[in-house]
N, C-alpha and C. Protein backbone atom coordinates (compact mmCIF):
# COMPACT_ATOMS: atom_id res chain seq x y z
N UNK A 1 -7.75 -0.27 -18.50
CA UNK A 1 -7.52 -0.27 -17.07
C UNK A 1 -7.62 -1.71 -16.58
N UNK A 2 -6.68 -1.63 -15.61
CA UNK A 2 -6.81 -3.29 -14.94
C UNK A 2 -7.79 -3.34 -14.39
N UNK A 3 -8.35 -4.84 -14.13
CA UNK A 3 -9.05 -5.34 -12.54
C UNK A 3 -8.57 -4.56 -11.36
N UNK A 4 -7.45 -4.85 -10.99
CA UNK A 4 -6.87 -4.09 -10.04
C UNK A 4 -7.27 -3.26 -9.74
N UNK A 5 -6.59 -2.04 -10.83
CA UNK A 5 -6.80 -0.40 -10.25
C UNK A 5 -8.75 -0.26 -10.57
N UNK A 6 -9.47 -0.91 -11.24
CA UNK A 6 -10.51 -0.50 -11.04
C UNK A 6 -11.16 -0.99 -9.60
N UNK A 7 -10.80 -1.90 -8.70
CA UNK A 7 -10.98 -2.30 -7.35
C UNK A 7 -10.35 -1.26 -6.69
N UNK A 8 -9.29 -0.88 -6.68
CA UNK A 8 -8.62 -0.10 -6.16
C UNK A 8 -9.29 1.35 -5.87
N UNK A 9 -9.73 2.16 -6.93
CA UNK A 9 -10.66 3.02 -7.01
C UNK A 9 -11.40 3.27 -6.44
N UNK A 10 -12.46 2.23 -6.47
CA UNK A 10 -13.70 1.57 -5.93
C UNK A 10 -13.83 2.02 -4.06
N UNK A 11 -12.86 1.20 -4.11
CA UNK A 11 -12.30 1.13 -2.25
C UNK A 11 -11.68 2.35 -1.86
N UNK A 12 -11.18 3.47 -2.42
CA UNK A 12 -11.15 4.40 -2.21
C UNK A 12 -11.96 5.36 -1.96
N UNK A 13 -12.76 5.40 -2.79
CA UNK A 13 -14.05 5.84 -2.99
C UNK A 13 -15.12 5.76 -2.35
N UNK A 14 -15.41 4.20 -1.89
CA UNK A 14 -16.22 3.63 -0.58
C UNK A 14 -15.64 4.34 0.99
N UNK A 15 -14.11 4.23 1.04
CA UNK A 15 -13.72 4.85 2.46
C UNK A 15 -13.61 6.07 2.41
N UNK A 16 -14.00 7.33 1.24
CA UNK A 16 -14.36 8.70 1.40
C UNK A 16 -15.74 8.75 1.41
N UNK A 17 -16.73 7.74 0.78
CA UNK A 17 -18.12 7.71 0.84
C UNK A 17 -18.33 7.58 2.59
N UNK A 18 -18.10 6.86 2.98
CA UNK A 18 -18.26 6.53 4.88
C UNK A 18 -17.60 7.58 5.54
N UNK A 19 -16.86 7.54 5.23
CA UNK A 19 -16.16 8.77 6.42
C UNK A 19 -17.03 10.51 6.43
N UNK A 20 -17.40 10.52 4.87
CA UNK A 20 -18.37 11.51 4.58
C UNK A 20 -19.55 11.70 5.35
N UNK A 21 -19.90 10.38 5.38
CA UNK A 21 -21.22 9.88 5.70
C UNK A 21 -21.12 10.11 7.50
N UNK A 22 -19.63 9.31 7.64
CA UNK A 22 -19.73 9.27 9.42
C UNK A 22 -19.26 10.86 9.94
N UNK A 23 -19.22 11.88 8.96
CA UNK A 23 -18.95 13.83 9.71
C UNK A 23 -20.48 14.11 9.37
N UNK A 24 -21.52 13.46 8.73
CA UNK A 24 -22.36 14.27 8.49
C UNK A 24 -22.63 15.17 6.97
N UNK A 25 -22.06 15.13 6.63
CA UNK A 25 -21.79 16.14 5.56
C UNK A 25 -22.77 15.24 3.99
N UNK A 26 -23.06 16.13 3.30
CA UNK A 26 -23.51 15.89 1.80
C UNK A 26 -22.46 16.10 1.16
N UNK A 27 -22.73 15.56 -0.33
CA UNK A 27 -21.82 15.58 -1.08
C UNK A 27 -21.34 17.21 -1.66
N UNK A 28 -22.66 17.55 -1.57
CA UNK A 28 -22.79 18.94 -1.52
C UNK A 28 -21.71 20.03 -1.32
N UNK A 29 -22.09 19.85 -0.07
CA UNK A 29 -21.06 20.61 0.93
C UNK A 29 -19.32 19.95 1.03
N UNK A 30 -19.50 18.69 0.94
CA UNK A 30 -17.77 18.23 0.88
C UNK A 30 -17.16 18.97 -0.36
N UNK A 31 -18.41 18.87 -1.87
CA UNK A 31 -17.90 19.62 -2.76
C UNK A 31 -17.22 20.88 -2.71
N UNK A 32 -17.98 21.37 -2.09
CA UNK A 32 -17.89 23.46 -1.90
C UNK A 32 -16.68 23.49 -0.76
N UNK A 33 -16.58 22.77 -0.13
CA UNK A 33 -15.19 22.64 0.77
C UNK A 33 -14.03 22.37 0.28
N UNK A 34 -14.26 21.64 -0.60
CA UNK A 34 -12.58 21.55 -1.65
C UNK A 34 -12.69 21.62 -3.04
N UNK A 35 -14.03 22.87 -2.83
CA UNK A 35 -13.65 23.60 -4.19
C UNK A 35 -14.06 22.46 -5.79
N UNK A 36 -14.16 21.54 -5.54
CA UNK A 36 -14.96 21.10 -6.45
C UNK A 36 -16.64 20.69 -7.04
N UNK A 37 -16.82 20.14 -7.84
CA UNK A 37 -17.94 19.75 -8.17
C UNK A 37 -19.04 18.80 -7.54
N UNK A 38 -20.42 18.74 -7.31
CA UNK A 38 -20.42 17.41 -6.67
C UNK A 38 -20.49 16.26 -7.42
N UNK A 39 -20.67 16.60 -8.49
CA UNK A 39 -20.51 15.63 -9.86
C UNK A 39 -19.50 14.75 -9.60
N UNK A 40 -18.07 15.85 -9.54
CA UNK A 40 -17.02 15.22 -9.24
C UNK A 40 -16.83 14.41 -8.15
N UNK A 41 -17.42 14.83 -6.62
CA UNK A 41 -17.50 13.54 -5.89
C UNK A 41 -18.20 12.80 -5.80
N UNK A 42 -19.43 12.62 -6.27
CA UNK A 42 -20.13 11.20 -6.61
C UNK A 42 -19.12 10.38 -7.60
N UNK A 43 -18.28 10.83 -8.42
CA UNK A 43 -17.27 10.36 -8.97
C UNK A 43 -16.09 9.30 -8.73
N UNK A 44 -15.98 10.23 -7.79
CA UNK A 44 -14.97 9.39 -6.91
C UNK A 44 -15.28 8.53 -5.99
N UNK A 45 -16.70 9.21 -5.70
CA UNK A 45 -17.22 8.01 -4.54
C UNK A 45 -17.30 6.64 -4.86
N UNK A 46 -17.74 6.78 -6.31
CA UNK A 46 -18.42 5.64 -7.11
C UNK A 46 -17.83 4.66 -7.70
N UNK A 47 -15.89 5.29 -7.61
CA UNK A 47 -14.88 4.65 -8.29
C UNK A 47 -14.89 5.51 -9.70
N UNK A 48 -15.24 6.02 -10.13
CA UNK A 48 -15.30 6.26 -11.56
C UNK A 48 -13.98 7.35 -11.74
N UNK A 49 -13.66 7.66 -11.09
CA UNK A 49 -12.58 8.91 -10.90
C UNK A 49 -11.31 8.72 -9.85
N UNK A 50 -10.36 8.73 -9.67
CA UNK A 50 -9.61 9.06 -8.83
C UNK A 50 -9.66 10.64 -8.70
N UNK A 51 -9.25 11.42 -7.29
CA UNK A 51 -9.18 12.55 -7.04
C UNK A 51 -7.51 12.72 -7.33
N UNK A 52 -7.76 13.85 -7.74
CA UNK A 52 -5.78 14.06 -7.55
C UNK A 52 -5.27 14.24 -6.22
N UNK A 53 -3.83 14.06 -6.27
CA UNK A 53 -3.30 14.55 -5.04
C UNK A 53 -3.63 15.46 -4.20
N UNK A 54 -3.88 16.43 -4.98
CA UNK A 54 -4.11 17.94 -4.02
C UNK A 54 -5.65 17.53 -3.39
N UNK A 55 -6.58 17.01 -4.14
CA UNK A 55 -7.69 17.15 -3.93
C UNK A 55 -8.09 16.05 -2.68
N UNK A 56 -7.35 14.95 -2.99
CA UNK A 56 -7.09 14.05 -1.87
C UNK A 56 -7.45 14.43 -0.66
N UNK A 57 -5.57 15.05 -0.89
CA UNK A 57 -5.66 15.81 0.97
C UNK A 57 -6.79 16.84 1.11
N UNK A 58 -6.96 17.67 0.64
CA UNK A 58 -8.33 18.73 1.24
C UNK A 58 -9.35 17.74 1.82
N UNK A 59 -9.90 16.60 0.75
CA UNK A 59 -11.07 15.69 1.46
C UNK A 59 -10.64 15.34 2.56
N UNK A 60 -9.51 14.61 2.70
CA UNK A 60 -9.11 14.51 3.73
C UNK A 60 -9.23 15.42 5.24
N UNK A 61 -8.46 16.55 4.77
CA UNK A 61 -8.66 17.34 6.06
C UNK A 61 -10.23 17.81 6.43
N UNK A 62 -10.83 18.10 5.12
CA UNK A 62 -12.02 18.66 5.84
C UNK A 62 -13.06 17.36 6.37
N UNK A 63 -12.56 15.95 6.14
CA UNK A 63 -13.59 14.78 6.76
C UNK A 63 -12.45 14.79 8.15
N UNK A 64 -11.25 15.51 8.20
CA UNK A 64 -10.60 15.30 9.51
C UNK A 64 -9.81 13.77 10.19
N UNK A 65 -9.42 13.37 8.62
CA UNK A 65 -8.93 12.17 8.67
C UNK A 65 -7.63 11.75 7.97
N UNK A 66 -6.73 11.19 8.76
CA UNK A 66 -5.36 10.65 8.29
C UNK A 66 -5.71 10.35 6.60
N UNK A 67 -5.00 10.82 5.49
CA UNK A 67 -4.93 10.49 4.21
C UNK A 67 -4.85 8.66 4.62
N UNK A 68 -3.68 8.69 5.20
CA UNK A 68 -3.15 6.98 5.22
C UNK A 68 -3.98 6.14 5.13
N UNK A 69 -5.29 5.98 6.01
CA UNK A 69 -6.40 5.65 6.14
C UNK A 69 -7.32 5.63 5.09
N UNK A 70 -7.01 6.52 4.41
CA UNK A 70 -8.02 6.47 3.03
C UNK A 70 -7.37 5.20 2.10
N UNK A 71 -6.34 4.84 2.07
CA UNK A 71 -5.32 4.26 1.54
C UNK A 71 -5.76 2.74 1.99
N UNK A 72 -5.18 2.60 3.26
CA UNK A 72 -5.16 1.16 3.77
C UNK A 72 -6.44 0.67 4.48
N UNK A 73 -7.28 1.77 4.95
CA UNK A 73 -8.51 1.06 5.41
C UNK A 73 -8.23 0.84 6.60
């Protein structure tokens, strides 16, 4: 894996970590809302994972936030 996409990750991960953080929610519960693990989102939070597409958008909707934004910051 590049530098790149491992920054890339990272920063993804950081702007679902905050936005999480700014609804209130545990990882917990974001888990059980889109059906995954919380394993899996400390995962992603952490950079270590990208979420897939599908899984994306659900975080998305249930933190109630433009995907785009997860993207560009």
């Amino acid at each position: 894996m590049t530098a790149s996409r491992a920054i890339m990750r990272r920063s993804i991960g950081r702007r679902i970590q905050k936005c999480r953080e700014k609804a209130g929610i545990s990882q917990e519960t974001l888990a059980e809302k889109v059906s995954l693990s919380s394993t899996s989102i400390s995962n992603i939070e952490r950079g270590a994972n990208y979420p897939t597409f599908e899984n994306f958008i659900r975080i998305a909707n249930v933190l109630e936030v433009r995907s785009a934004y997860r993207c560009t910051g």
